[in-house]
C-alpha atoms as a PDB file:
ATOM      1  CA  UNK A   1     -83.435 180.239  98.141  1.00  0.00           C
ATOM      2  CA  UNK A   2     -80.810 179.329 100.846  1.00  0.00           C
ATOM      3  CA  UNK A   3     -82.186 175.816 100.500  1.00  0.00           C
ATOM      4  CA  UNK A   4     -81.896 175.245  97.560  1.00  0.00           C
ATOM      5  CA  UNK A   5     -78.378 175.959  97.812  1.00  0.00           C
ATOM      6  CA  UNK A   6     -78.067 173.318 100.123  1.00  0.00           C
ATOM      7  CA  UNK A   7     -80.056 170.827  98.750  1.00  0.00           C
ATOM      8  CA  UNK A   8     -77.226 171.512  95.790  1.00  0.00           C
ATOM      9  CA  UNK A   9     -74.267 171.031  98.159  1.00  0.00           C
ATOM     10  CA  UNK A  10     -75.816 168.109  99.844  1.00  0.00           C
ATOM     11  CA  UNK A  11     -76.278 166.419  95.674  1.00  0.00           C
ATOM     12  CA  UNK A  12     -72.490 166.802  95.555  1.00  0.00           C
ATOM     13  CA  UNK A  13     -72.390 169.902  93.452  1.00  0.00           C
ATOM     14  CA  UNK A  14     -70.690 172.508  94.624  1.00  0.00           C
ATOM     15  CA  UNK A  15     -72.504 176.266  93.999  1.00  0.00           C
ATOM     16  CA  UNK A  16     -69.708 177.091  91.331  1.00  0.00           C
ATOM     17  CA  UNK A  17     -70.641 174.127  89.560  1.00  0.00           C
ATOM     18  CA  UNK A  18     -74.191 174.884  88.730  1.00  0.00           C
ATOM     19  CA  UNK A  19     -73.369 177.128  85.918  1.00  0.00           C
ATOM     20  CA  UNK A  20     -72.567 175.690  81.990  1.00  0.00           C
ATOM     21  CA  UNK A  21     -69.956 177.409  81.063  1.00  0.00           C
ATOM     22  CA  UNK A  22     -66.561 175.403  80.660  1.00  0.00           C
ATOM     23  CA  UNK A  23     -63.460 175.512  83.038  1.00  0.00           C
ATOM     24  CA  UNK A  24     -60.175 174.362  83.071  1.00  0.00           C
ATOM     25  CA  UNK A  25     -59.377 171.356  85.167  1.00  0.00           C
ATOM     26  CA  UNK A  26     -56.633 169.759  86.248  1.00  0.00           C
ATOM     27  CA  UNK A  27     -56.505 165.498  86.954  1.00  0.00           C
ATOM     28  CA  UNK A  28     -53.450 164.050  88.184  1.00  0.00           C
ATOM     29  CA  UNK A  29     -53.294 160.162  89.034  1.00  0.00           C
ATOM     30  CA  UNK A  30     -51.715 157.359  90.366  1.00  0.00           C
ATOM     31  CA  UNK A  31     -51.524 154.092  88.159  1.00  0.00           C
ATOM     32  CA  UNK A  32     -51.003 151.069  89.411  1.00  0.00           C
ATOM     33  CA  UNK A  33     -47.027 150.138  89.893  1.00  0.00           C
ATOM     34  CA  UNK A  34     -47.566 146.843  88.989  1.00  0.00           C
ATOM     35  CA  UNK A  35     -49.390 147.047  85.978  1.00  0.00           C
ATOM     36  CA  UNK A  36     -46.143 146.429  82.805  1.00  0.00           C
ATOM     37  CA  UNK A  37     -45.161 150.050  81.253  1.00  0.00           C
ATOM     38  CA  UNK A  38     -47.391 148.751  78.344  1.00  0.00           C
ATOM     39  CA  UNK A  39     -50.350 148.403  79.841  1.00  0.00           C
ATOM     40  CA  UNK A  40     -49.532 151.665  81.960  1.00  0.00           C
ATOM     41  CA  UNK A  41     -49.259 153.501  78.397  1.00  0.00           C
ATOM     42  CA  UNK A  42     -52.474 151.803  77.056  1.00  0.00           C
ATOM     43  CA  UNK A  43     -54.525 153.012  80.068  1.00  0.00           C
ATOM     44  CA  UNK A  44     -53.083 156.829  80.034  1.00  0.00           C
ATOM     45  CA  UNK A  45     -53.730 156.580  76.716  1.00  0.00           C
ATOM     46  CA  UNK A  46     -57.965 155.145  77.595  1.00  0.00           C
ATOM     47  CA  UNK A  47     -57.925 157.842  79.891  1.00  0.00           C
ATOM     48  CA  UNK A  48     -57.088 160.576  77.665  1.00  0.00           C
ATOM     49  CA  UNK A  49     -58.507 159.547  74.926  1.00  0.00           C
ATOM     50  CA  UNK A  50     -61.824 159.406  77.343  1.00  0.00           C
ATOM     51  CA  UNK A  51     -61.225 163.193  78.296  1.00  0.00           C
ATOM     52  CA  UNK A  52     -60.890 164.267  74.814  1.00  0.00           C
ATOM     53  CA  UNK A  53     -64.213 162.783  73.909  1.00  0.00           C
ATOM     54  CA  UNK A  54     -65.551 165.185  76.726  1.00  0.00           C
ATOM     55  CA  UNK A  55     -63.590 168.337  76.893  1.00  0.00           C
ATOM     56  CA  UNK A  56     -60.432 169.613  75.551  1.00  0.00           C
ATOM     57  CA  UNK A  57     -56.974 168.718  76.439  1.00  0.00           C
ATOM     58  CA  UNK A  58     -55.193 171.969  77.297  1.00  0.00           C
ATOM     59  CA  UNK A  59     -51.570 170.421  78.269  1.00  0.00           C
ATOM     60  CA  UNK A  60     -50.471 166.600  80.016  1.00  0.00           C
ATOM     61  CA  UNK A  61     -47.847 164.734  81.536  1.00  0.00           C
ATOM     62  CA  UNK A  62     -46.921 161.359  80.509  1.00  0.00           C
ATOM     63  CA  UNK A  63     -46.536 158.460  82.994  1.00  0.00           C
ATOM     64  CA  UNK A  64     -43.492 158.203  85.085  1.00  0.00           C
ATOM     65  CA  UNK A  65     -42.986 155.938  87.876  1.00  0.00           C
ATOM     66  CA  UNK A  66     -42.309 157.789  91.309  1.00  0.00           C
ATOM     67  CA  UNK A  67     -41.711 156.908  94.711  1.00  0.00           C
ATOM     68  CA  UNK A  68     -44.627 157.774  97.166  1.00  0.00           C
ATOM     69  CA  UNK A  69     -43.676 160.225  99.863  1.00  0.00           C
ATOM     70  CA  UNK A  70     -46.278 157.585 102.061  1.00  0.00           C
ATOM     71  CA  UNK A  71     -48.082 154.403 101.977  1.00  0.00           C
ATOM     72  CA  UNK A  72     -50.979 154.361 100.239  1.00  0.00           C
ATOM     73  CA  UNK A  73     -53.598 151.220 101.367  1.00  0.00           C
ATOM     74  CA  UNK A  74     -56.288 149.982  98.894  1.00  0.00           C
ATOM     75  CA  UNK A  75     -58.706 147.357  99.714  1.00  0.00           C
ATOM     76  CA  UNK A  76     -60.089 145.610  97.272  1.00  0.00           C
ATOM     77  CA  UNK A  77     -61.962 142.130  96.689  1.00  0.00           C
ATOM     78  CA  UNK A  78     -59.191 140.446  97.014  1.00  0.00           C
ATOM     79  CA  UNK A  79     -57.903 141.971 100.441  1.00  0.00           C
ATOM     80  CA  UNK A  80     -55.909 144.977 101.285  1.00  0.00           C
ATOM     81  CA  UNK A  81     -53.036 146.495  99.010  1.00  0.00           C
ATOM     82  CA  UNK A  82     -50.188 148.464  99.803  1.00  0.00           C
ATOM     83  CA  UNK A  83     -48.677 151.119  97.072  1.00  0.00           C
ATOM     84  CA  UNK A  84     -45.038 152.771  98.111  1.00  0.00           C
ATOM     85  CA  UNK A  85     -44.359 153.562  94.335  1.00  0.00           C
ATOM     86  CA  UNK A  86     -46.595 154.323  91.504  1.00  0.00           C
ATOM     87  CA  UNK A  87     -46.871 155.910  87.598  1.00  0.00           C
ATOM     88  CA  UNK A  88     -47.852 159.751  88.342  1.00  0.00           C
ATOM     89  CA  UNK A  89     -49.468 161.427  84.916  1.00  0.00           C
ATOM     90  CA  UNK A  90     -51.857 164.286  84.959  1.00  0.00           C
ATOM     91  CA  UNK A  91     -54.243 165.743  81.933  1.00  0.00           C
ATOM     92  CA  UNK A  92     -55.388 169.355  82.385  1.00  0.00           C
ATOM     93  CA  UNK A  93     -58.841 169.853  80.117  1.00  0.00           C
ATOM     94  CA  UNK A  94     -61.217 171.751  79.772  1.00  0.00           C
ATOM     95  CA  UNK A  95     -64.891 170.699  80.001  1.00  0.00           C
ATOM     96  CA  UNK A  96     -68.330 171.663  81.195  1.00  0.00           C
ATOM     97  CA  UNK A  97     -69.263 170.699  84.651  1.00  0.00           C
ATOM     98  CA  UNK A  98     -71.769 167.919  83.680  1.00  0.00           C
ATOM     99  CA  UNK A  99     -68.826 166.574  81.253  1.00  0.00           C
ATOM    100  CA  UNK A 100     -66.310 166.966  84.159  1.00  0.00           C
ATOM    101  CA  UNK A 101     -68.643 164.993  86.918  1.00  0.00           C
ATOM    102  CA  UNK A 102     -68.675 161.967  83.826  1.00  0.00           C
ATOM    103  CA  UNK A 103     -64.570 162.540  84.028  1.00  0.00           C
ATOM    104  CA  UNK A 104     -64.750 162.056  87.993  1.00  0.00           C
ATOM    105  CA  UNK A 105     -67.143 159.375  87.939  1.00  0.00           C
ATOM    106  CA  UNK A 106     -64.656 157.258  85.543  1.00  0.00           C
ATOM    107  CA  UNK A 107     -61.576 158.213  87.113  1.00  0.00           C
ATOM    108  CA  UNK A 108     -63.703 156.866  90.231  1.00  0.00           C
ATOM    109  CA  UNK A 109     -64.454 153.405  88.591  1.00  0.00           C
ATOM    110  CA  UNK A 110     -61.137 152.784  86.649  1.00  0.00           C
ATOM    111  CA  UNK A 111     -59.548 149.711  89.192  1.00  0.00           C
ATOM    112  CA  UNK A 112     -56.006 150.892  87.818  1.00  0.00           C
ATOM    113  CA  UNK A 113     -56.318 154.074  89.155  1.00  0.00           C
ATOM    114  CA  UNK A 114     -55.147 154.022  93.303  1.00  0.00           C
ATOM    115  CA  UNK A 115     -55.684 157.709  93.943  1.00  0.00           C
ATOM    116  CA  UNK A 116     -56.546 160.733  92.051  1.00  0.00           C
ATOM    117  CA  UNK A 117     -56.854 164.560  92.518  1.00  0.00           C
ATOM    118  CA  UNK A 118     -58.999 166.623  90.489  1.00  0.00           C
ATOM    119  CA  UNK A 119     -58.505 170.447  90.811  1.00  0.00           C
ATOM    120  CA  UNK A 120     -60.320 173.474  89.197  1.00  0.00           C
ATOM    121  CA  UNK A 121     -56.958 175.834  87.436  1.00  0.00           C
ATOM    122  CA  UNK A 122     -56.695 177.738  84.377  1.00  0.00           C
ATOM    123  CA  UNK A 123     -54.747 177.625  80.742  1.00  0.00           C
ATOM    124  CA  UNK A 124     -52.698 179.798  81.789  1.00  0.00           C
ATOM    125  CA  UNK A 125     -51.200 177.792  85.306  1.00  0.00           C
ATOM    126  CA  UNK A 126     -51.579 174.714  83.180  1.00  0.00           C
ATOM    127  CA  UNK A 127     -48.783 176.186  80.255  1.00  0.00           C
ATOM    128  CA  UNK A 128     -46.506 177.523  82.644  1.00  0.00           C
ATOM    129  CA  UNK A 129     -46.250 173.897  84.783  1.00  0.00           C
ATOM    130  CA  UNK A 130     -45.297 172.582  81.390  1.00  0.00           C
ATOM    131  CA  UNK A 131     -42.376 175.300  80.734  1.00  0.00           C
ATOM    132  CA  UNK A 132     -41.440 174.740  84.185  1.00  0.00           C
ATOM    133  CA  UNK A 133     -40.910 170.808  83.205  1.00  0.00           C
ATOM    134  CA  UNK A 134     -38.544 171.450  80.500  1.00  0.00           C
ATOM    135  CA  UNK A 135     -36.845 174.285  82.177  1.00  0.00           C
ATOM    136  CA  UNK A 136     -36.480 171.940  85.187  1.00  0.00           C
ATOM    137  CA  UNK A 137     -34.939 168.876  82.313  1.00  0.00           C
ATOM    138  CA  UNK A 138     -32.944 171.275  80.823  1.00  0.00           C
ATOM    139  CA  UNK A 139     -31.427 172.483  83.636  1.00  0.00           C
ATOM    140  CA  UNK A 140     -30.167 168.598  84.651  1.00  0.00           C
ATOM    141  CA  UNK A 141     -28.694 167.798  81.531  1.00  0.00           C
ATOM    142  CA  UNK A 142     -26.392 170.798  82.042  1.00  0.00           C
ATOM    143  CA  UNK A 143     -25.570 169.740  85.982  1.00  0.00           C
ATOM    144  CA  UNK A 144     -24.898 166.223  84.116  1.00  0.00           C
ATOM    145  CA  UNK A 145     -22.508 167.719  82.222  1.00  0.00           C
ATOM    146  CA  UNK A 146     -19.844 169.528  83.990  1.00  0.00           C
ATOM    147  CA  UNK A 147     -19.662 166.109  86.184  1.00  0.00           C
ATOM    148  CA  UNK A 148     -18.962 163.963  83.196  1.00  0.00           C
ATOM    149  CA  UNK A 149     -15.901 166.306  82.483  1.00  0.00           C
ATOM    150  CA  UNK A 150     -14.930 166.566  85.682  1.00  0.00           C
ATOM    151  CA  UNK A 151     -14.522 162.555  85.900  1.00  0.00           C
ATOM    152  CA  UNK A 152     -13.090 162.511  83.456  1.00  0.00           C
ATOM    153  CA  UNK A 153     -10.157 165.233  83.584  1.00  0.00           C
ATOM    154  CA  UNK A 154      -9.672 163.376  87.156  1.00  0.00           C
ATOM    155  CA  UNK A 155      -9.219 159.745  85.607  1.00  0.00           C
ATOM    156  CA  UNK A 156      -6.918 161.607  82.853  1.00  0.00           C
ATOM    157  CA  UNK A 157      -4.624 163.272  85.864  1.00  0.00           C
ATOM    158  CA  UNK A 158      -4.652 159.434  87.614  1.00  0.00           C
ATOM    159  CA  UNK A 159      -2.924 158.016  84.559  1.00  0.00           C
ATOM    160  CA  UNK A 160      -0.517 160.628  84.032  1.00  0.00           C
ATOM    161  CA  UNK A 161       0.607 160.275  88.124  1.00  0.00           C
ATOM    162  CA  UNK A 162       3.850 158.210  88.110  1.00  0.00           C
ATOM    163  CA  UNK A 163       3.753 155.951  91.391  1.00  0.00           C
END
């Protein structure tokens, strides 16, 4: 029996896999930087649009273009790339683990992809990232706010000074 078990870890599976019962994943990505925001679009969209054929999308974040907190080197057929920036998205879904290995397998494949993390989670993680976002948004466009006003009653005061 402790084997087989093996054998299953050695094939890539892990033991948790081996069951058929759908779970709740979590992919997040790297896109290529220099691919032109509508070809970044098109391929989230490919890529979700992929997932949803396989599973079910439970919540996502669009593309935005970050700044890498290191360098990440490629190499490719034409030579070795260098990535300091890159669009960051991430799809959690829900899918068997048979539908989930096809997921990995394309993320794997797809040339626009740099880097990508795939991590088991639940619904309820996945919702509460996503009210974190738009607390977190929220929250800036107040802090934007009171330093608008504050520029402004200063530039007020500065005309009104008599030199």
């Amino acid at each position: 029996m402790a084997k087989n078990q093996d054998e299953e870890v050695l094939a890539g599976e892990s033991i948790e896999e081996v069951g058929s019962d759908p779970r709740v994943y979590e992919l997040g990505f790297h896109l290529d930087p220099e691919l032109a925001s509508e070809e970044v679009k098109k391929a989230y969209q490919e890529i979700r649009a992929f997932i949803e054929t396989l599973g079910t999308i439970v919540a996502e974040g669009d593309p935005e273009k970050i700044q890498l907190a290191y360098t990440i080197s490629r190499q490719d057929t034409a030579g070795r790339r260098d990535f300091d920036s890159a669009y960051f998205a991430w799809i959690v879904y829900e899918a068997t683990p048979a539908n989930h290995a096809e997921i990995l397998t394309s993320a794997d494949v797809d040339k626009r992809i740099i880097r990508f993390i795939d991590l088991l989670t639940d619904k309820d993680a996945a919702r509460h990232s996503v009210e974190m976002r738009e607390l977190s948004l929220k929250t800036s466009e107040r802090v934007d706010e009171p330093d608008a006003s504050a520029s402004a009653e200063l530039d007020a005061a500065l005309e009104n000074v008599v030199v």
